[in-house]
C-alpha atoms as a PDB file:
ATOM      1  CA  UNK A   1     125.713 118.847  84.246  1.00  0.00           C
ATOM      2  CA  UNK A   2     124.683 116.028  82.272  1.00  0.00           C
ATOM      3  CA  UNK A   3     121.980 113.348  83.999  1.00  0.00           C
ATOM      4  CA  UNK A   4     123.698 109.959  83.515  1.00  0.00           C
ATOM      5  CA  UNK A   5     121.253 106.893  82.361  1.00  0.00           C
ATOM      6  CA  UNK A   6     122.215 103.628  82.170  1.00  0.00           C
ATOM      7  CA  UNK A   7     120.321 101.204  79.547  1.00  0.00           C
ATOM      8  CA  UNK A   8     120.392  97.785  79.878  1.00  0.00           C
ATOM      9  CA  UNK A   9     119.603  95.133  77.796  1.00  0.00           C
ATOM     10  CA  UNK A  10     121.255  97.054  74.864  1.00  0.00           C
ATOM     11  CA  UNK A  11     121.073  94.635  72.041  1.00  0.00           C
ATOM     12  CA  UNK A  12     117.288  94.057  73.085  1.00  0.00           C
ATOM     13  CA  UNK A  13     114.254  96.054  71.065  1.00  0.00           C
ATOM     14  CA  UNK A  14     113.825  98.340  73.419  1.00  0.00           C
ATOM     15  CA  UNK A  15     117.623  98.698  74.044  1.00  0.00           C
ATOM     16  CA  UNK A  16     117.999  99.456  70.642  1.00  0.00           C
ATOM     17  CA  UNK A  17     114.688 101.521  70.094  1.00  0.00           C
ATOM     18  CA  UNK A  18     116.494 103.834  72.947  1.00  0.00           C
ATOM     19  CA  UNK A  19     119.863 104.042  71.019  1.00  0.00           C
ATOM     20  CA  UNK A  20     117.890 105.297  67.852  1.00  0.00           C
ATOM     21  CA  UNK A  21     115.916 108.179  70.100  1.00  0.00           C
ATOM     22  CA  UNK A  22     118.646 109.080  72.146  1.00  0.00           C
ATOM     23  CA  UNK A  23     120.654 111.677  70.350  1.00  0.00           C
ATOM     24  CA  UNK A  24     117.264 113.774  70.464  1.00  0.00           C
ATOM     25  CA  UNK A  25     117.950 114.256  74.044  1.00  0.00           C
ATOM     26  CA  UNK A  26     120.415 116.444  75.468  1.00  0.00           C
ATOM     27  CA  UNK A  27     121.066 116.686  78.411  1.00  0.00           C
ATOM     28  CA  UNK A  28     121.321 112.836  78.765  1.00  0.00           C
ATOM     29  CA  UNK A  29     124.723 111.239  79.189  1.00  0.00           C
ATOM     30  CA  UNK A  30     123.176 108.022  77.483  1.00  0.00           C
ATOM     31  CA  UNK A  31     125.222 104.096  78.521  1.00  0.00           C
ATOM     32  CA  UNK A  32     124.024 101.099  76.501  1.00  0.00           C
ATOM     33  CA  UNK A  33     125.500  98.279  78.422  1.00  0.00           C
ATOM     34  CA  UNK A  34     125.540  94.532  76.444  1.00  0.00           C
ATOM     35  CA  UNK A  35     125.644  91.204  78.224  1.00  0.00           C
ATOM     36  CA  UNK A  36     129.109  90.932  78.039  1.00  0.00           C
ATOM     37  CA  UNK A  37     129.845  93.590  80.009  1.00  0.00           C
ATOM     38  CA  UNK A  38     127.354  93.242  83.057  1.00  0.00           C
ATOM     39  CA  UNK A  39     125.602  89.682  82.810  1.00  0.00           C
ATOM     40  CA  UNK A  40     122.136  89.728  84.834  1.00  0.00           C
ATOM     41  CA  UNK A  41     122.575  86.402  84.908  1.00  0.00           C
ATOM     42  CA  UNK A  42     125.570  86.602  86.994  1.00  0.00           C
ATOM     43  CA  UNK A  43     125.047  88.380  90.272  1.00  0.00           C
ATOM     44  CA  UNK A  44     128.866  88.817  91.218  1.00  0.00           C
ATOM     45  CA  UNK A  45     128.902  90.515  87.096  1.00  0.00           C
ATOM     46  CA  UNK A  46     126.577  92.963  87.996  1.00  0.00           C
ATOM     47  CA  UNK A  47     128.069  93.946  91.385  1.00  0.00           C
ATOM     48  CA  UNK A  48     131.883  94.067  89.764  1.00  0.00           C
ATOM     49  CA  UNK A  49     129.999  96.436  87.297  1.00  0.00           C
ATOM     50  CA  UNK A  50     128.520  99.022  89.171  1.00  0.00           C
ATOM     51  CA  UNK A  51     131.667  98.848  92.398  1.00  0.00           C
ATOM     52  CA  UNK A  52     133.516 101.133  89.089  1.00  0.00           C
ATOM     53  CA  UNK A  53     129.926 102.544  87.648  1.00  0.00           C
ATOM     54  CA  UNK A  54     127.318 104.841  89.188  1.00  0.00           C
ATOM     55  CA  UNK A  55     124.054 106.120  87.423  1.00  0.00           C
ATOM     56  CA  UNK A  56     121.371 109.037  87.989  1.00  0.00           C
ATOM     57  CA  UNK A  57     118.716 106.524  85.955  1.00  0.00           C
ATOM     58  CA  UNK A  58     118.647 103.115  85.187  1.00  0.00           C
ATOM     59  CA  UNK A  59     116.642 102.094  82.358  1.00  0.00           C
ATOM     60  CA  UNK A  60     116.044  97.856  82.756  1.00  0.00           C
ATOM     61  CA  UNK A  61     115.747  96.638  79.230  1.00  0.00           C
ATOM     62  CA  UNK A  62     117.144  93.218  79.724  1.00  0.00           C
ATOM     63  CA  UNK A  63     114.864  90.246  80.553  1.00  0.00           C
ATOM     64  CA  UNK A  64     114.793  86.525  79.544  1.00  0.00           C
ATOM     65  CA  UNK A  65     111.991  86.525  76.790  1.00  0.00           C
ATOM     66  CA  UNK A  66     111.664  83.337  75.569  1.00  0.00           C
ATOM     67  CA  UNK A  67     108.418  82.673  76.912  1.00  0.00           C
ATOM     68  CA  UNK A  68     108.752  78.995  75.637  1.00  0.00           C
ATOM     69  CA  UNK A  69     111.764  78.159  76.142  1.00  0.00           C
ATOM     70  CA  UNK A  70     111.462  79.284  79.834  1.00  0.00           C
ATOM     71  CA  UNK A  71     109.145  76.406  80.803  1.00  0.00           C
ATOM     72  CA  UNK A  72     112.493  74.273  80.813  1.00  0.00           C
ATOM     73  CA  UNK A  73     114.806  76.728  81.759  1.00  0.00           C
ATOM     74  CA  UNK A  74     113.342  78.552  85.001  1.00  0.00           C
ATOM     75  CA  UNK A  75     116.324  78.978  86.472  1.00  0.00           C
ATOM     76  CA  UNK A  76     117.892  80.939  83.994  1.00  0.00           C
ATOM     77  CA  UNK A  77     114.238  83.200  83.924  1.00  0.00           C
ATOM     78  CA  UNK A  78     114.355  83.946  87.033  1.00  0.00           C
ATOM     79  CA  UNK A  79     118.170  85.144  87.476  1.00  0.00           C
ATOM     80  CA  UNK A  80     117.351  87.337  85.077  1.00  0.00           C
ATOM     81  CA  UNK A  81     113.826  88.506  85.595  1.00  0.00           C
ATOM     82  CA  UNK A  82     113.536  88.245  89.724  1.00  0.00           C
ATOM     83  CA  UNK A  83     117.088  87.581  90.926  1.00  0.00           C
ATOM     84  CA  UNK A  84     118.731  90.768  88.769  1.00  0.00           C
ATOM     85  CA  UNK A  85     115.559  93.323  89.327  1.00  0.00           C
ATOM     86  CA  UNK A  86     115.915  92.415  92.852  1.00  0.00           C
ATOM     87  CA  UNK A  87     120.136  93.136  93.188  1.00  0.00           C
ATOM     88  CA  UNK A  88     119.250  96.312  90.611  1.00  0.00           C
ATOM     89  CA  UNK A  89     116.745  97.837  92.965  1.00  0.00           C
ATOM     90  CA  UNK A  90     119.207  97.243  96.007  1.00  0.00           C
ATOM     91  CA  UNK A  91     122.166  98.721  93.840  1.00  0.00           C
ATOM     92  CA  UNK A  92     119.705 101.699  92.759  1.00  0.00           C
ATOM     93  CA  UNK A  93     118.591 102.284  96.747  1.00  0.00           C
ATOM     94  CA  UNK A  94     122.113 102.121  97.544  1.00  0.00           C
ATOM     95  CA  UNK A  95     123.540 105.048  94.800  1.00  0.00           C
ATOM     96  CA  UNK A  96     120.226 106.846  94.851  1.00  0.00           C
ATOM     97  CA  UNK A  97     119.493 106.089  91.532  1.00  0.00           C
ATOM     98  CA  UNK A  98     116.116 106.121  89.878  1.00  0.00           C
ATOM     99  CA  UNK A  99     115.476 102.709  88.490  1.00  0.00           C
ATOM    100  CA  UNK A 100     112.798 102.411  85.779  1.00  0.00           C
ATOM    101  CA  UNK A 101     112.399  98.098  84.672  1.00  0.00           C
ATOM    102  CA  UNK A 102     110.056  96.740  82.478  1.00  0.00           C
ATOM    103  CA  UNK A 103     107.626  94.409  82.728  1.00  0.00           C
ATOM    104  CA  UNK A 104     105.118  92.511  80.750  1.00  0.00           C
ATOM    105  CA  UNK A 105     101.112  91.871  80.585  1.00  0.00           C
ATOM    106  CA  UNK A 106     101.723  88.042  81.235  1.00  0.00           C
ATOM    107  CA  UNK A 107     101.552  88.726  84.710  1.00  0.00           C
ATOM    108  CA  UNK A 108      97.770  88.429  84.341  1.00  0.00           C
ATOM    109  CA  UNK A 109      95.607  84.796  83.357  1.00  0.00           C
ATOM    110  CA  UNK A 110      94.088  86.816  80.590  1.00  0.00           C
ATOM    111  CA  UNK A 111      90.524  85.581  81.930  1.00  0.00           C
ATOM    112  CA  UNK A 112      89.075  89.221  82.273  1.00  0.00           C
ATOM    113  CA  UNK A 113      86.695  90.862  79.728  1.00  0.00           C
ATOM    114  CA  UNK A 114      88.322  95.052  80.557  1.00  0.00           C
ATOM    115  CA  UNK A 115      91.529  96.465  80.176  1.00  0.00           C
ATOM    116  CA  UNK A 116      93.517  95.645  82.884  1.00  0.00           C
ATOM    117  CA  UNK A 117      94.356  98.213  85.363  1.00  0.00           C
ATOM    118  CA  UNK A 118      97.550  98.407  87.171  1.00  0.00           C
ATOM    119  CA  UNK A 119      95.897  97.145  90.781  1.00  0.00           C
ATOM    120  CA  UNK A 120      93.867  94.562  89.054  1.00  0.00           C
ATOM    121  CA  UNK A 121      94.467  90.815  90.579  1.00  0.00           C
ATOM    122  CA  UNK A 122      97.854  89.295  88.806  1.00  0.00           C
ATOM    123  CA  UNK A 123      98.044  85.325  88.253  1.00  0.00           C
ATOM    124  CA  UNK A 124     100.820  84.619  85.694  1.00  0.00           C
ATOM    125  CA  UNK A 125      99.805  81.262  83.526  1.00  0.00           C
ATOM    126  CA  UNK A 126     103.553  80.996  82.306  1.00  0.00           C
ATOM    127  CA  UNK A 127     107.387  80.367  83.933  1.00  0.00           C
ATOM    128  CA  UNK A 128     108.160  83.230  82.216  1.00  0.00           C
ATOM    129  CA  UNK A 129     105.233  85.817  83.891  1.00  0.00           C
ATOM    130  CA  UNK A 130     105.428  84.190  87.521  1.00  0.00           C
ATOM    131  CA  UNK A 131     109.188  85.171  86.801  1.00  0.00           C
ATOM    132  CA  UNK A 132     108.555  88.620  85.813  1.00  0.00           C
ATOM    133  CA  UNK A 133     106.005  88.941  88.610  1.00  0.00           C
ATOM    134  CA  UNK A 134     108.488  87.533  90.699  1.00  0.00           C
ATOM    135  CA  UNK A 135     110.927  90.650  89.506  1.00  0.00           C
ATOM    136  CA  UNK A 136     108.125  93.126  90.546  1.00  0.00           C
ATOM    137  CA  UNK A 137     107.444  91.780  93.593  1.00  0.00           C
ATOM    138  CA  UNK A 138     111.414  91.818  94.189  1.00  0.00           C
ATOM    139  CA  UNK A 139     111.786  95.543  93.254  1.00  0.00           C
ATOM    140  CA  UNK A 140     108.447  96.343  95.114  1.00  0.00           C
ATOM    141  CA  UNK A 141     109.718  95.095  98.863  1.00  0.00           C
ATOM    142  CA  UNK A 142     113.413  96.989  98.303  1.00  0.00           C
ATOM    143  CA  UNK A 143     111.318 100.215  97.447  1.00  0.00           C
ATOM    144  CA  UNK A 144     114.166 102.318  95.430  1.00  0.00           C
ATOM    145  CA  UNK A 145     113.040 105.479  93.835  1.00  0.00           C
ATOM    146  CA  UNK A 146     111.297 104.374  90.333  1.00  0.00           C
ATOM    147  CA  UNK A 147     108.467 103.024  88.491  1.00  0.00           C
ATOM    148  CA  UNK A 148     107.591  99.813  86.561  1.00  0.00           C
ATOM    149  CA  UNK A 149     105.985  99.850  83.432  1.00  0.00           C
ATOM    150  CA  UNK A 150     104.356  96.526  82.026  1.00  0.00           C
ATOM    151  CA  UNK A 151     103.746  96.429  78.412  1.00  0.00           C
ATOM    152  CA  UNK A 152     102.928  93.645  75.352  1.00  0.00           C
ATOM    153  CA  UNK A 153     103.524  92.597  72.475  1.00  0.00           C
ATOM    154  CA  UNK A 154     106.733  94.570  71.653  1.00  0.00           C
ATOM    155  CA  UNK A 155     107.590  94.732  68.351  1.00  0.00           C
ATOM    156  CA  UNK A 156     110.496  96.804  66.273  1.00  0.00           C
ATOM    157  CA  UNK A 157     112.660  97.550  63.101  1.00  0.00           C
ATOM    158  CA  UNK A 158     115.327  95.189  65.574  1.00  0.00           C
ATOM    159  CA  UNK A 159     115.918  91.489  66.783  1.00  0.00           C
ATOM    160  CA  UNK A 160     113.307  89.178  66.298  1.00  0.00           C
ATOM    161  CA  UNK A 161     109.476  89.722  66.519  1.00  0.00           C
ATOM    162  CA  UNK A 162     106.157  88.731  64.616  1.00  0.00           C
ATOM    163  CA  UNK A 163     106.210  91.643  62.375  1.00  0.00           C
ATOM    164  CA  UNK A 164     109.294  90.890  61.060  1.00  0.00           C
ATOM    165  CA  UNK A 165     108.371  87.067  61.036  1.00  0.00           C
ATOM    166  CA  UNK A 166     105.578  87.743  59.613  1.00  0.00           C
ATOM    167  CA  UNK A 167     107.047  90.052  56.448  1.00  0.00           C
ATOM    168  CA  UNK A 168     109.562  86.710  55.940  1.00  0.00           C
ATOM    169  CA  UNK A 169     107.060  84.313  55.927  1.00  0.00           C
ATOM    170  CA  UNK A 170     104.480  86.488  54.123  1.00  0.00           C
ATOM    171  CA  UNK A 171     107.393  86.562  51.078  1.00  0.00           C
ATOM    172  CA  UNK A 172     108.142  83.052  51.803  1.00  0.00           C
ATOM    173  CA  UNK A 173     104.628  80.952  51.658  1.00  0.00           C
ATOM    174  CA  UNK A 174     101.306  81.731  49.873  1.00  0.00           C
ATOM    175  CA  UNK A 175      99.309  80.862  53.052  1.00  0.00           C
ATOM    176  CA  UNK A 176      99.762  81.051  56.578  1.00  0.00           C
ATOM    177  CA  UNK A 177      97.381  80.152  59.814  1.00  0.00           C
ATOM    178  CA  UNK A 178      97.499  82.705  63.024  1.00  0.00           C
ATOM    179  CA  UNK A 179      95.407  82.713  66.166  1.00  0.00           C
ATOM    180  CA  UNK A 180      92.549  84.749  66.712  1.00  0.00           C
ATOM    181  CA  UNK A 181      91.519  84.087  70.250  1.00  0.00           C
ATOM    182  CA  UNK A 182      94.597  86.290  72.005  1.00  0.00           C
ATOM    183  CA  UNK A 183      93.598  89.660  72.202  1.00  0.00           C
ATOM    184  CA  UNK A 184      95.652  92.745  73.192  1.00  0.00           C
ATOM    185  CA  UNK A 185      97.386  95.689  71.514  1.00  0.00           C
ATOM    186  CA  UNK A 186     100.923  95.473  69.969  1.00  0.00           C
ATOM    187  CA  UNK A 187     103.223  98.065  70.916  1.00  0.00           C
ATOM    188  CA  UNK A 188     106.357  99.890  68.601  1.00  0.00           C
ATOM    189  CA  UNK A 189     109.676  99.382  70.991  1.00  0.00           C
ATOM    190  CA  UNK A 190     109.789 103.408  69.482  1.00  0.00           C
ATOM    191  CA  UNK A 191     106.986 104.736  71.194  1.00  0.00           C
ATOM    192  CA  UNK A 192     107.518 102.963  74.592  1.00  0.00           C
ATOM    193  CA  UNK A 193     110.840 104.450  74.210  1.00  0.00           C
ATOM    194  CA  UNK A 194     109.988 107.910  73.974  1.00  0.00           C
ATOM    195  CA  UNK A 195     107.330 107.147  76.869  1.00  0.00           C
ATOM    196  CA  UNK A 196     109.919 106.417  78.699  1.00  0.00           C
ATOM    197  CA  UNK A 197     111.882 109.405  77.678  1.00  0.00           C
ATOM    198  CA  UNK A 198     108.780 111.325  78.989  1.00  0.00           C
ATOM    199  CA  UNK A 199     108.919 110.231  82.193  1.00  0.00           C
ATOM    200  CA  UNK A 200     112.604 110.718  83.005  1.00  0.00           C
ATOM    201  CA  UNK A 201     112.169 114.288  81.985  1.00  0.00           C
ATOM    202  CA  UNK A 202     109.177 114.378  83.799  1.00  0.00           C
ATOM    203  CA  UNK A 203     111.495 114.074  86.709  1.00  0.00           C
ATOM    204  CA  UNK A 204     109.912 110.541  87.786  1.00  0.00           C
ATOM    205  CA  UNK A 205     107.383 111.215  90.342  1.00  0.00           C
ATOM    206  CA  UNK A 206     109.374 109.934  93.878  1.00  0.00           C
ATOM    207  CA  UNK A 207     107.782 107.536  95.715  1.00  0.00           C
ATOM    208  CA  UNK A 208     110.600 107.510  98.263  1.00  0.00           C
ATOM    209  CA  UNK A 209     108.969 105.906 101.278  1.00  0.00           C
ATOM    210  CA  UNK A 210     106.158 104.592  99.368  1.00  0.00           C
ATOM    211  CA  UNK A 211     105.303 101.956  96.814  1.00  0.00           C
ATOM    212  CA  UNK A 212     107.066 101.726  93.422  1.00  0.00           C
ATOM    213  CA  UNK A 213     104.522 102.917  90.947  1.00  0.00           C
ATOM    214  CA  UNK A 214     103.172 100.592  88.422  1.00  0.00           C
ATOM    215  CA  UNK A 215     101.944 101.824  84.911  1.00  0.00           C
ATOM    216  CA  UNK A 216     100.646 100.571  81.473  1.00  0.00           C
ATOM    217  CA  UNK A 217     102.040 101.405  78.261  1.00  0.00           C
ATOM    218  CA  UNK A 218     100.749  99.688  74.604  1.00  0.00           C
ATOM    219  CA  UNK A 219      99.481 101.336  71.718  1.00  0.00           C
ATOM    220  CA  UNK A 220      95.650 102.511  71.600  1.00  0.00           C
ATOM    221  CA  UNK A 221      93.155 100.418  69.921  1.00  0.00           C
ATOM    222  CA  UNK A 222      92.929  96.643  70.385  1.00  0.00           C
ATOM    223  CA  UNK A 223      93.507  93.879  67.748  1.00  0.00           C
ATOM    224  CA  UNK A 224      93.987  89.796  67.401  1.00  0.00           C
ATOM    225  CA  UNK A 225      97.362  88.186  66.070  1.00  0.00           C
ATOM    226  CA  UNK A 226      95.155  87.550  63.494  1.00  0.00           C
ATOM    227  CA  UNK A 227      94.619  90.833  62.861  1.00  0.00           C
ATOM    228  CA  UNK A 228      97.689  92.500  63.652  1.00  0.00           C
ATOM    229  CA  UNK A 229      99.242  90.041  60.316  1.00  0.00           C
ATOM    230  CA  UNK A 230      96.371  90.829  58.399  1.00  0.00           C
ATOM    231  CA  UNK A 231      97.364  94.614  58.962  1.00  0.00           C
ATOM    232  CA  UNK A 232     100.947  94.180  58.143  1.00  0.00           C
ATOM    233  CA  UNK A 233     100.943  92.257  55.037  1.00  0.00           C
ATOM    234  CA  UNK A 234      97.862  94.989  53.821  1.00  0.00           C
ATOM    235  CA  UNK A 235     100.436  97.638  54.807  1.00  0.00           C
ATOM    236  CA  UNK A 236     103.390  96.036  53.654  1.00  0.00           C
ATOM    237  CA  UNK A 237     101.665  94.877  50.047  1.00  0.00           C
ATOM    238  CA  UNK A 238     102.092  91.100  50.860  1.00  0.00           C
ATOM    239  CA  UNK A 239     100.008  88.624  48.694  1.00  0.00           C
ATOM    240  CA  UNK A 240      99.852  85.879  51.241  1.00  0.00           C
ATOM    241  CA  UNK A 241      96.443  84.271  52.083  1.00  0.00           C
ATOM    242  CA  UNK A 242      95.763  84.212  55.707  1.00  0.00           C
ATOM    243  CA  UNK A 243      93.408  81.987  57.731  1.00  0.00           C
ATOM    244  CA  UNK A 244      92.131  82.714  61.646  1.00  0.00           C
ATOM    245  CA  UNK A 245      92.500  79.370  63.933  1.00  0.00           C
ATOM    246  CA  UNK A 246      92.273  79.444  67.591  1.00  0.00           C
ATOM    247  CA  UNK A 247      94.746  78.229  70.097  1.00  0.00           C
ATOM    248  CA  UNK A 248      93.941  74.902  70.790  1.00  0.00           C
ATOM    249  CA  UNK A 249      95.609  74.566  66.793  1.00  0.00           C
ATOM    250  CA  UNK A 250      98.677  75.908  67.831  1.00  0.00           C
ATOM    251  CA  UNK A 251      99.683  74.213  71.004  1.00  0.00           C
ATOM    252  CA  UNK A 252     102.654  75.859  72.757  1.00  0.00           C
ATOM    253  CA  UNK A 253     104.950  74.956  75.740  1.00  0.00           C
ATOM    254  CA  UNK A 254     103.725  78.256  78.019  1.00  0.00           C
ATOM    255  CA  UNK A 255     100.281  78.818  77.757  1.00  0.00           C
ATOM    256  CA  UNK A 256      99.663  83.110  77.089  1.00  0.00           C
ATOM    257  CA  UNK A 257      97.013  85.253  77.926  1.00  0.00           C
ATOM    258  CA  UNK A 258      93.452  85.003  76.107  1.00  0.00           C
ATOM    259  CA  UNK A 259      93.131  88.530  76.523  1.00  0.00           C
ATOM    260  CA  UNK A 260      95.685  91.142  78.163  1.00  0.00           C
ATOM    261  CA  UNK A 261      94.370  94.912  76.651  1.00  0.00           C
ATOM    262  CA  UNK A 262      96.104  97.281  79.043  1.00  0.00           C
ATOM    263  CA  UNK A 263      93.753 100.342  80.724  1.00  0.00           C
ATOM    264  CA  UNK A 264      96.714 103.412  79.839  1.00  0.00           C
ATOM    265  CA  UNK A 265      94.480 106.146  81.709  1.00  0.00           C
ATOM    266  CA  UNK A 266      96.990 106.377  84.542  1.00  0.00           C
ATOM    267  CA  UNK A 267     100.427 106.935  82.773  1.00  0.00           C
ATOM    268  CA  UNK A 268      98.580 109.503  80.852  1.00  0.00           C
ATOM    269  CA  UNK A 269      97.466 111.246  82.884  1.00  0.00           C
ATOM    270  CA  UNK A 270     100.623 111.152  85.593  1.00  0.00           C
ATOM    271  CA  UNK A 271     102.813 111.985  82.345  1.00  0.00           C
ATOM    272  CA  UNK A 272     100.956 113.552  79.544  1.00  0.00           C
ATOM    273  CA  UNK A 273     101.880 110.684  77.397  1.00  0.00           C
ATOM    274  CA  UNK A 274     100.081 110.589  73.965  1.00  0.00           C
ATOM    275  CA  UNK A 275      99.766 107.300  72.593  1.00  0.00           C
ATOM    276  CA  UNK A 276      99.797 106.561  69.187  1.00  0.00           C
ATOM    277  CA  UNK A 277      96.878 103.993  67.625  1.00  0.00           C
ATOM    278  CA  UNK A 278      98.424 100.604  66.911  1.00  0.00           C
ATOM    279  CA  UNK A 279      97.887 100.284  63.222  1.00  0.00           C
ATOM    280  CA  UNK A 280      99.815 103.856  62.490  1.00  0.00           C
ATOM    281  CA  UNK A 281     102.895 102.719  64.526  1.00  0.00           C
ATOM    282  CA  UNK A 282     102.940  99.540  62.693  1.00  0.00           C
ATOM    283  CA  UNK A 283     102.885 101.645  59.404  1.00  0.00           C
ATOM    284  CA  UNK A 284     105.892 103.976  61.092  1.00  0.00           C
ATOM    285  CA  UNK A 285     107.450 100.606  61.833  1.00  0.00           C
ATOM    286  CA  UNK A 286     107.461  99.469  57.821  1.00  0.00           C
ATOM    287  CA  UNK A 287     108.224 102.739  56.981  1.00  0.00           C
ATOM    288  CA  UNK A 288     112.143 102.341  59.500  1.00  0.00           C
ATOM    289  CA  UNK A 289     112.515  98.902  57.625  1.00  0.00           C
ATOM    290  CA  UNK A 290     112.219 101.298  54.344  1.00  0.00           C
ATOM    291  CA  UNK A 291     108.887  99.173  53.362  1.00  0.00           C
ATOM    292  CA  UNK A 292     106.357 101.594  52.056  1.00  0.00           C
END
């Protein structure tokens, strides 16, 4: 008998990084579910979907991501990222589904000089991360049967995202500025799919009774904006002059992390996860947009 996941978010990166990978999976009775069929903005859409709808796994995808943006509409964040983790974790608990969301590294200030580590001390600087934190904090106090995995700077073959701004504009312009003072490690919507792949046929450790687990997935190495465009248009053959400035040049509405590496050790060694190094998913990235 099949093990029935349910992915939402669908039209998202990672949505649609899951869609690519999941036909390599038997066994799975995959369900991509779109925002106009179960809104997690709505709470009375999401319980009319799942009164007719019941799931082994549930794969949380969806999130409001417009880190910007969500500085004037909090309300809207935090249906989506507190408010809808919060009524998924009570639907999970209630079906005795396993419910796997995803969360982000802007939890953290970004003020500390080491990877951070899954217990580390969280103080989101943005409306979006206190709403994502908000979502955690949510799924932790219903306890269902699952795990949370934060992660940054998602990028993919799909929707919208700086490597694929950054291949327009690189075509577009013959110079371009990007910041240098945010450090972290970009990570290919592909392999945090098949991490998460891993751990639902790793038969997701329970932690009935106990505290949702919380684990770090990026890509190895560590890297600047700066240098995660310098890689791409080297990779990608792009001409385009580029010039380091620091944030203070490129003021924005929600103020992100200064530095958000995330230590991996513990979903690799819980799930035997192998993590590919940053600049070789970038190239495996250019190589699904058929750039060479």
């Amino acid at each position: 008998m099949q093990t029935s996941i349910l992915v939402t978010g669908a039209n998202g990166q990672l949505g649609q990084s899951l869609q690519k990978i999941a036909a390599y999976y038997s066994g799975y009775q995959f369900t991509f579910v779109q925002r106009n069929e179960m809104d997690l903005s709505e709470a009375t859409s999401i319980s009319a979907y799942f009164q007719t709808h019941h799931f082994d796994i549930i794969i949380n995808c969806a999130a409001y991501t417009a880190v910007d943006k969500a500085e004037t509409e909090s309300a809207l964040a935090e249906a989506v990222n507190h408010h809808a983790v919060k009524q998924l974790a009570d639907i999970s608990k209630a079906q005795d589904s396993v419910l796997i969301h995803i969360s982000t590294d802007y939890v953290f200030d970004g003020m500390q000089h080491r990877p951070y580590a899954e217990n580390d001390m969280v103080s989101p600087q943005s409306v979006y991360g206190a709403s994502k934190l908000q979502g955690e904090q949510a799924m932790q106090a219903v306890a269902p049967n699952g795990c949370i995995i934060r992660t940054s700077w998602v990028y993919s073959e799909f929707g919208n995202n700086f490597l694929k701004t950054m291949l327009k504009l690189g075509g577009q312009r013959d110079a371009l500025t990007v910041i240098f003072d945010q450090v972290g490690t970009p990570t290919y919507a592909t392999d945090l799919a098949q991490a998460i792949m891993q751990i639902v046929q790793g038969k997701h450790k329970s932690n009935k009774g106990g505290l949702v687990p919380v684990y770090h997935y990026s890509n190895e190495g560590v890297c600047s904006w700066y240098d995660f465009a310098t890689a791409i248009f080297s990779m990608a053959n792009i001409s385009c002059a580029l010039s380091p400035i620091e944030t203070k040049d490129y003021p924005t509405p929600a103020k992100r992390p200064h530095y958000s590496l995330l230590n991996k050790a513990k979903i690799k060694q819980d799930y035997a996860i192998e993590i590919p190094y940053w600049r070789d998913s970038v190239q495996a990235c250019l190589s699904a947009l058929s750039i060479k």
